[in-house]
C-alpha atoms as a PDB file:
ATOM      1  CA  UNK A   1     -13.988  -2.016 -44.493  1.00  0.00           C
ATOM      2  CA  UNK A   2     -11.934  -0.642 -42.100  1.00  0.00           C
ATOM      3  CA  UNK A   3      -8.962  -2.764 -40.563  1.00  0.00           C
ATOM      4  CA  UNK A   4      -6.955  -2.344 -37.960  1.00  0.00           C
ATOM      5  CA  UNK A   5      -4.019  -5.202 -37.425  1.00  0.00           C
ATOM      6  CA  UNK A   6      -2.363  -5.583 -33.907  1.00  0.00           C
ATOM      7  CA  UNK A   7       1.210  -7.014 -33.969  1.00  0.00           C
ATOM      8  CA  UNK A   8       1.017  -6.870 -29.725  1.00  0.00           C
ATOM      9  CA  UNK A   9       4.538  -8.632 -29.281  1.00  0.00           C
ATOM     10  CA  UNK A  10       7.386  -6.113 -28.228  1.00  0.00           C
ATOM     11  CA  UNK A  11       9.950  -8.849 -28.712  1.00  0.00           C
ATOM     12  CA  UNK A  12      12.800  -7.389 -31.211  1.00  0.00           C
ATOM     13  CA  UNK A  13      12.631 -11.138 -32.751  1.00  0.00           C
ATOM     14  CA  UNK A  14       9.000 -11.224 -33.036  1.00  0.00           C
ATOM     15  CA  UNK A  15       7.695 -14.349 -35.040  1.00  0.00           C
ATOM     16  CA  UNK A  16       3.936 -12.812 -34.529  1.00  0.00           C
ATOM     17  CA  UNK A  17       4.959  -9.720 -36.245  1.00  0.00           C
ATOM     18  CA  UNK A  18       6.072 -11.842 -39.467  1.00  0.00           C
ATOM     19  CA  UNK A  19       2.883 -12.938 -39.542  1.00  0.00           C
ATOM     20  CA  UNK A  20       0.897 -10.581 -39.061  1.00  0.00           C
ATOM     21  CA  UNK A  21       3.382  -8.816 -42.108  1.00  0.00           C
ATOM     22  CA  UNK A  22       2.274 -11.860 -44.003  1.00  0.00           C
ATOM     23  CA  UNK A  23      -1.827 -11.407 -43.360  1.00  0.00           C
ATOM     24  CA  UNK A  24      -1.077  -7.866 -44.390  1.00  0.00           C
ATOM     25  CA  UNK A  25       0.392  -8.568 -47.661  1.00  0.00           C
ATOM     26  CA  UNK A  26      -2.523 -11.092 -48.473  1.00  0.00           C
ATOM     27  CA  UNK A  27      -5.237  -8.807 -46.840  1.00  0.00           C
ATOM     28  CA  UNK A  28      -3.671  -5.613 -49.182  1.00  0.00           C
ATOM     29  CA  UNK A  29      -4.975  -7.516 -52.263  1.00  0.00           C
ATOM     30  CA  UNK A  30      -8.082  -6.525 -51.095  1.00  0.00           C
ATOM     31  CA  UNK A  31     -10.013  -2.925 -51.824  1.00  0.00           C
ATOM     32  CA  UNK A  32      -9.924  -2.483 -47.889  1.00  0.00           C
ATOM     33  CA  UNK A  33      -8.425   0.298 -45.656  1.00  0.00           C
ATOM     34  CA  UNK A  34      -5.532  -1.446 -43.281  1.00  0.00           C
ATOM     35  CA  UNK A  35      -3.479   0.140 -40.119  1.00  0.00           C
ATOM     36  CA  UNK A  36      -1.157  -1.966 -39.153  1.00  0.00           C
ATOM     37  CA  UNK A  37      -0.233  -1.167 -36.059  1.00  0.00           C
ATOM     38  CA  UNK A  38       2.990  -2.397 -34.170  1.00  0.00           C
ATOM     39  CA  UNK A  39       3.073  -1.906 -30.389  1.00  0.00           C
ATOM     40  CA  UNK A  40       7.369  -1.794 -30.568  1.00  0.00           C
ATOM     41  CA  UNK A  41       6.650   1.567 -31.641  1.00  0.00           C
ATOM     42  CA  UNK A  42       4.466   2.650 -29.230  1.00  0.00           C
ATOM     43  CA  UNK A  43       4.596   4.210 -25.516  1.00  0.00           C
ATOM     44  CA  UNK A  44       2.748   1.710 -23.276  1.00  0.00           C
ATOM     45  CA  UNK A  45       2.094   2.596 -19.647  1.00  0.00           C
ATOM     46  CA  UNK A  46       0.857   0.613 -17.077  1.00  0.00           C
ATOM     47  CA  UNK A  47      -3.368   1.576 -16.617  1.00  0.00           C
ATOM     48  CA  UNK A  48      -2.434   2.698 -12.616  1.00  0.00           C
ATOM     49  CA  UNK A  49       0.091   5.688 -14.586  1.00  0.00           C
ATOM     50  CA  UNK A  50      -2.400   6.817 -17.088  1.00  0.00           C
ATOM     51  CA  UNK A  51      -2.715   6.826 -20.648  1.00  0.00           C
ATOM     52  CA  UNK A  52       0.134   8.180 -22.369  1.00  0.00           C
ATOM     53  CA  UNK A  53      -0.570   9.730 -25.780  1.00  0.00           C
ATOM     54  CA  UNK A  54       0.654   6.592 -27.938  1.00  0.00           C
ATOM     55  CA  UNK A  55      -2.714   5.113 -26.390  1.00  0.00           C
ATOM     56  CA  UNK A  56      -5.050   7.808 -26.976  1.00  0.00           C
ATOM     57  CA  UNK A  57      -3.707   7.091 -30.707  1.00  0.00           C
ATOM     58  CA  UNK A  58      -4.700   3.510 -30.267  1.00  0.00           C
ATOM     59  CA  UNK A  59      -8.155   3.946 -28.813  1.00  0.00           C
ATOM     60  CA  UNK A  60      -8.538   6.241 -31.694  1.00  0.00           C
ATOM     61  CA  UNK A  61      -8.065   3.542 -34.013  1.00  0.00           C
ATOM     62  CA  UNK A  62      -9.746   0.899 -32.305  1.00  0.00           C
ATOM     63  CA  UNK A  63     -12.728   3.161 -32.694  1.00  0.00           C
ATOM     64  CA  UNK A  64     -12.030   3.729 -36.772  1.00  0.00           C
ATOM     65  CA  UNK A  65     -11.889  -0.392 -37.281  1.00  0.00           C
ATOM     66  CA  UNK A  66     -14.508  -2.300 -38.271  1.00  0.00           C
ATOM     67  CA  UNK A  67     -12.731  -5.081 -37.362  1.00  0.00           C
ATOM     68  CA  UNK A  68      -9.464  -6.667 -35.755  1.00  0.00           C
ATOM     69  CA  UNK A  69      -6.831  -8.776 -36.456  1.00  0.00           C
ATOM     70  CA  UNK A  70      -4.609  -9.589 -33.145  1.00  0.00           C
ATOM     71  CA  UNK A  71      -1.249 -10.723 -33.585  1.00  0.00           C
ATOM     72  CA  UNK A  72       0.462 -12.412 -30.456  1.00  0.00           C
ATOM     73  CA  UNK A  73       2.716 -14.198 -28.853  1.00  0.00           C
ATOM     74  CA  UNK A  74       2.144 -16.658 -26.224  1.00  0.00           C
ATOM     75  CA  UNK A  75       4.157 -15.939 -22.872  1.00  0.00           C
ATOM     76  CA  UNK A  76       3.222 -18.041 -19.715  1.00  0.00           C
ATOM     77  CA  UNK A  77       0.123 -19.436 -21.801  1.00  0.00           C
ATOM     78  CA  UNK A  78      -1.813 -16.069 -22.116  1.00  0.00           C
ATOM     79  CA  UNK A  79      -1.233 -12.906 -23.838  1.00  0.00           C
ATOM     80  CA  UNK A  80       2.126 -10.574 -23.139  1.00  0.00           C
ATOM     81  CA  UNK A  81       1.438  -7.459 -21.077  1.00  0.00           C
ATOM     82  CA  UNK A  82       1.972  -5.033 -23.819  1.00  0.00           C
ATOM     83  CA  UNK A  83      -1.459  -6.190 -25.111  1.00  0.00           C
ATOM     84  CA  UNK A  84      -3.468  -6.586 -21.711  1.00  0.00           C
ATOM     85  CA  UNK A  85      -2.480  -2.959 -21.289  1.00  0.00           C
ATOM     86  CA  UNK A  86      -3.509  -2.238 -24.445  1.00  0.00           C
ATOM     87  CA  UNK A  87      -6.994  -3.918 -23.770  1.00  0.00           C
ATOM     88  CA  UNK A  88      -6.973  -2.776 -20.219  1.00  0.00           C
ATOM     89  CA  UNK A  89      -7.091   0.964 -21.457  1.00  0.00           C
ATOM     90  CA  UNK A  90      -7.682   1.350 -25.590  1.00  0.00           C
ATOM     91  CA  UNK A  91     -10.805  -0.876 -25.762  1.00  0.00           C
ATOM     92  CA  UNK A  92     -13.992   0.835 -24.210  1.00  0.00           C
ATOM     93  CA  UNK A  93     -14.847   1.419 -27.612  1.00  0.00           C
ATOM     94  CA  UNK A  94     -14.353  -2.386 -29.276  1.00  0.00           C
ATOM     95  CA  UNK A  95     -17.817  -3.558 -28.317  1.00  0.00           C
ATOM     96  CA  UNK A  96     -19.655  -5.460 -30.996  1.00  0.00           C
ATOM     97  CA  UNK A  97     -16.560  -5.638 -33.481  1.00  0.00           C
ATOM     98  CA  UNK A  98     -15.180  -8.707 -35.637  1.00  0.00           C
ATOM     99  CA  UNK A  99     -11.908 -10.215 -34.488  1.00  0.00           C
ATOM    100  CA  UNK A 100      -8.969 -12.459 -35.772  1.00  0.00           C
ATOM    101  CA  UNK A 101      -6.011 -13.702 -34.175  1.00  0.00           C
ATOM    102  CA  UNK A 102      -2.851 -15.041 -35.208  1.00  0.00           C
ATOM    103  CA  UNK A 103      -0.171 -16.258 -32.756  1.00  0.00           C
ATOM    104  CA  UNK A 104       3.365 -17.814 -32.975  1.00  0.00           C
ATOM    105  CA  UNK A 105       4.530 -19.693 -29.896  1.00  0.00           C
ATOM    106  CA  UNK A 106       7.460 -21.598 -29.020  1.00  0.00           C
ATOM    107  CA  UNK A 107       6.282 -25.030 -29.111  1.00  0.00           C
ATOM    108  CA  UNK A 108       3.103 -26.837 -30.187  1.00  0.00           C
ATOM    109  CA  UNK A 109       1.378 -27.409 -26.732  1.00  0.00           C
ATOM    110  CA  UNK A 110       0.362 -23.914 -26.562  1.00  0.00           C
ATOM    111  CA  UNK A 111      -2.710 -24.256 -28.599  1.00  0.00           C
ATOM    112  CA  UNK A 112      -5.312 -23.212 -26.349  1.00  0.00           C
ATOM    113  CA  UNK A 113      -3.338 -19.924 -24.978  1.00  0.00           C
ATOM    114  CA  UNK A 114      -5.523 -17.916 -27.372  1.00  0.00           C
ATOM    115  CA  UNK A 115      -8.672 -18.773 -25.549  1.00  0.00           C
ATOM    116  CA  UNK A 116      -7.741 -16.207 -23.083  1.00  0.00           C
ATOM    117  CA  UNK A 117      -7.630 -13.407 -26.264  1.00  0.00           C
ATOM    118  CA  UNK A 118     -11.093 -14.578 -26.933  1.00  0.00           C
ATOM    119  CA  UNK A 119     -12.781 -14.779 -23.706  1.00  0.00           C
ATOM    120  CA  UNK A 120     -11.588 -11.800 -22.824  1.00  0.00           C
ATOM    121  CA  UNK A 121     -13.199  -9.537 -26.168  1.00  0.00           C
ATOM    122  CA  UNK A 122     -16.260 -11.819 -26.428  1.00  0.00           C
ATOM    123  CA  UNK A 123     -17.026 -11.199 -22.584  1.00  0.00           C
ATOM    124  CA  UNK A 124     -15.992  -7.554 -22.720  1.00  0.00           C
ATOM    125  CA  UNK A 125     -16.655  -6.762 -25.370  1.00  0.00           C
ATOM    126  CA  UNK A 126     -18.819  -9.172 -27.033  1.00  0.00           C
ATOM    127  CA  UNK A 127     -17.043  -8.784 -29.906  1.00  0.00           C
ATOM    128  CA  UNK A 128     -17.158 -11.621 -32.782  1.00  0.00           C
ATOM    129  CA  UNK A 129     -14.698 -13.920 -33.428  1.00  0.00           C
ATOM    130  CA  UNK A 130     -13.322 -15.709 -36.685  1.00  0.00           C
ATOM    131  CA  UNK A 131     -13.666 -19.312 -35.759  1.00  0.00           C
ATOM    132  CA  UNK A 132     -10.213 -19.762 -37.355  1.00  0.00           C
ATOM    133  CA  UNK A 133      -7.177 -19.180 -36.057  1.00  0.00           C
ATOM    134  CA  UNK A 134      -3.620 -19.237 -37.440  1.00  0.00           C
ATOM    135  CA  UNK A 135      -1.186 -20.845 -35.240  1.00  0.00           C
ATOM    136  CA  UNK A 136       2.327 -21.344 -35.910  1.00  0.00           C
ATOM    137  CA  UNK A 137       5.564 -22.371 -34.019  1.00  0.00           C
ATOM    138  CA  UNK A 138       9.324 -22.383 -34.379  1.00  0.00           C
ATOM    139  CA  UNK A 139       9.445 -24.870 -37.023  1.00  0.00           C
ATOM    140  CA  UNK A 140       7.203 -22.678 -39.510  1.00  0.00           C
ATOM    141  CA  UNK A 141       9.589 -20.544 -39.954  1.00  0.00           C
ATOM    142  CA  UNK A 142      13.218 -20.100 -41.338  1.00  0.00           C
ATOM    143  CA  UNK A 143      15.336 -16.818 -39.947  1.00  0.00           C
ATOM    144  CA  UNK A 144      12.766 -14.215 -40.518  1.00  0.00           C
ATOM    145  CA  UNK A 145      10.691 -15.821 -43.359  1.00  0.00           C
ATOM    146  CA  UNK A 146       7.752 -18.549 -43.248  1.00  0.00           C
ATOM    147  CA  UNK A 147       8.894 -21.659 -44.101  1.00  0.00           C
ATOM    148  CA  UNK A 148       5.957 -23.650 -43.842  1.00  0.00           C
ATOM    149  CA  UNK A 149       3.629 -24.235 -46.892  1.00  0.00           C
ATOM    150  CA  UNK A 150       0.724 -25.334 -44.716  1.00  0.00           C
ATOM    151  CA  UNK A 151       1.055 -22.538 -42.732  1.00  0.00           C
ATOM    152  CA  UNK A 152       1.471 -20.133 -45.783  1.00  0.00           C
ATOM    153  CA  UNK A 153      -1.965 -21.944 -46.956  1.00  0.00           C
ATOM    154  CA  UNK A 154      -3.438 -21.341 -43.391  1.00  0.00           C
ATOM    155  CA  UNK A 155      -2.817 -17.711 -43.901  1.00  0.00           C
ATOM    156  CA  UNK A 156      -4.450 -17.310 -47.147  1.00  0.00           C
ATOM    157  CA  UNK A 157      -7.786 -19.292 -45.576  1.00  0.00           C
ATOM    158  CA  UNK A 158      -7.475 -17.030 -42.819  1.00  0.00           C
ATOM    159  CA  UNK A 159      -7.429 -13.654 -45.077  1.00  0.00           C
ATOM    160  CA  UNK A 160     -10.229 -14.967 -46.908  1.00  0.00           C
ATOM    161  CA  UNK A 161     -12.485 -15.763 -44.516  1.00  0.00           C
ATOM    162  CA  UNK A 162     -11.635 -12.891 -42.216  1.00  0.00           C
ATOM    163  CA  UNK A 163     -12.577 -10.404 -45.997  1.00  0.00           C
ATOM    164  CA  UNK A 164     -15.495 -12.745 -46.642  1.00  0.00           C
ATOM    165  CA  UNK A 165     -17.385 -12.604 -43.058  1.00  0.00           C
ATOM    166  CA  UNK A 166     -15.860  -9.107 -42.224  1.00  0.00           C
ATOM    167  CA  UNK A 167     -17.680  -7.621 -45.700  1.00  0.00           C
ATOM    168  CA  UNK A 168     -21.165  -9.303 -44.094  1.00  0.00           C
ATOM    169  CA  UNK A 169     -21.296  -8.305 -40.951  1.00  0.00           C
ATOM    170  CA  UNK A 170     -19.888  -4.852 -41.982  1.00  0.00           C
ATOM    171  CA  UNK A 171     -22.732  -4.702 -44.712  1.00  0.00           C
END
């Protein structure tokens, strides 16, 4: 099982990206291939300017995966643009696959801001998503670490039902 991990925030301060470190760790003790994959260090270009060569990387790899793990951030209730351009021009090859996401926002009203993450693979994709998601806010976490045993215990549910249903649909 092949799986590629998405930390889409570009935000030097990025919450998402310590969890998606933290479903890494968890999803390592598995006997699975991971690229983790952090869009900070990639060249992004709006779709109108063409791909540049950071996203022929990531189309590449979106091919390779089985499945997906998206980490975001929520900004203006939806995803950021790093990742719409991302799924704007990296994706033509996502269709059927298994997805995840995990999001950190800034308060707890923003619940539903992942909807848009699904509806757009499922409709474009009709890829399949993990009827869990792990969302956490400002209060989970403490300077750069996770704070928050429930949401430490949300992540490890998360990793291992994202291994468990990954292995069957991959099988």
């Amino acid at each position: 099982m092949k799986t590629l991990i998405l930390s889409s925030s570009l935000s030097p301060k990025s919450r998402s990206f310590i969890l998606c470190q933290a479903v890494n760790a968890e999803l390592s003790k598995n006997a699975i291939d991971i690229d983790f994959v952090d869009l900070r260090d990639y060249d992004l270009a709006p779709v109108y300017r063409g791909k540049t060569a950071d996203m022929d990387r990531l189309t590449e790899k979106v091919k390779e995966a089985d499945n997906i793990i998206f980490g975001m951030g929520v900004h203006c209730y939806t995803i950021n643009d790093g990742l719409k351009i991302v799924l704007d021009s990296c994706f033509g090859d996502a269709i059927g696959k298994f997805f995840g996401i995990i999001c950190a926002a800034g308060g707890e009203k923003s619940y539903l801001s992942t909807m848009h993450l699904t509806q757009i693979c499922m409709n474009e994709w009709r890829m399949i998503q993990l009827p869990r998601v792990v969302y956490a806010t400002g209060r989970d976490f403490k300077g750069d670490d996770i704070s928050n045993t429930d949401l430490k215990e949300r992540i490890d549910i998360f990793v291992k039902e994202f291994y468990s249903i990954g292995q069957k649909l991959i099988g």
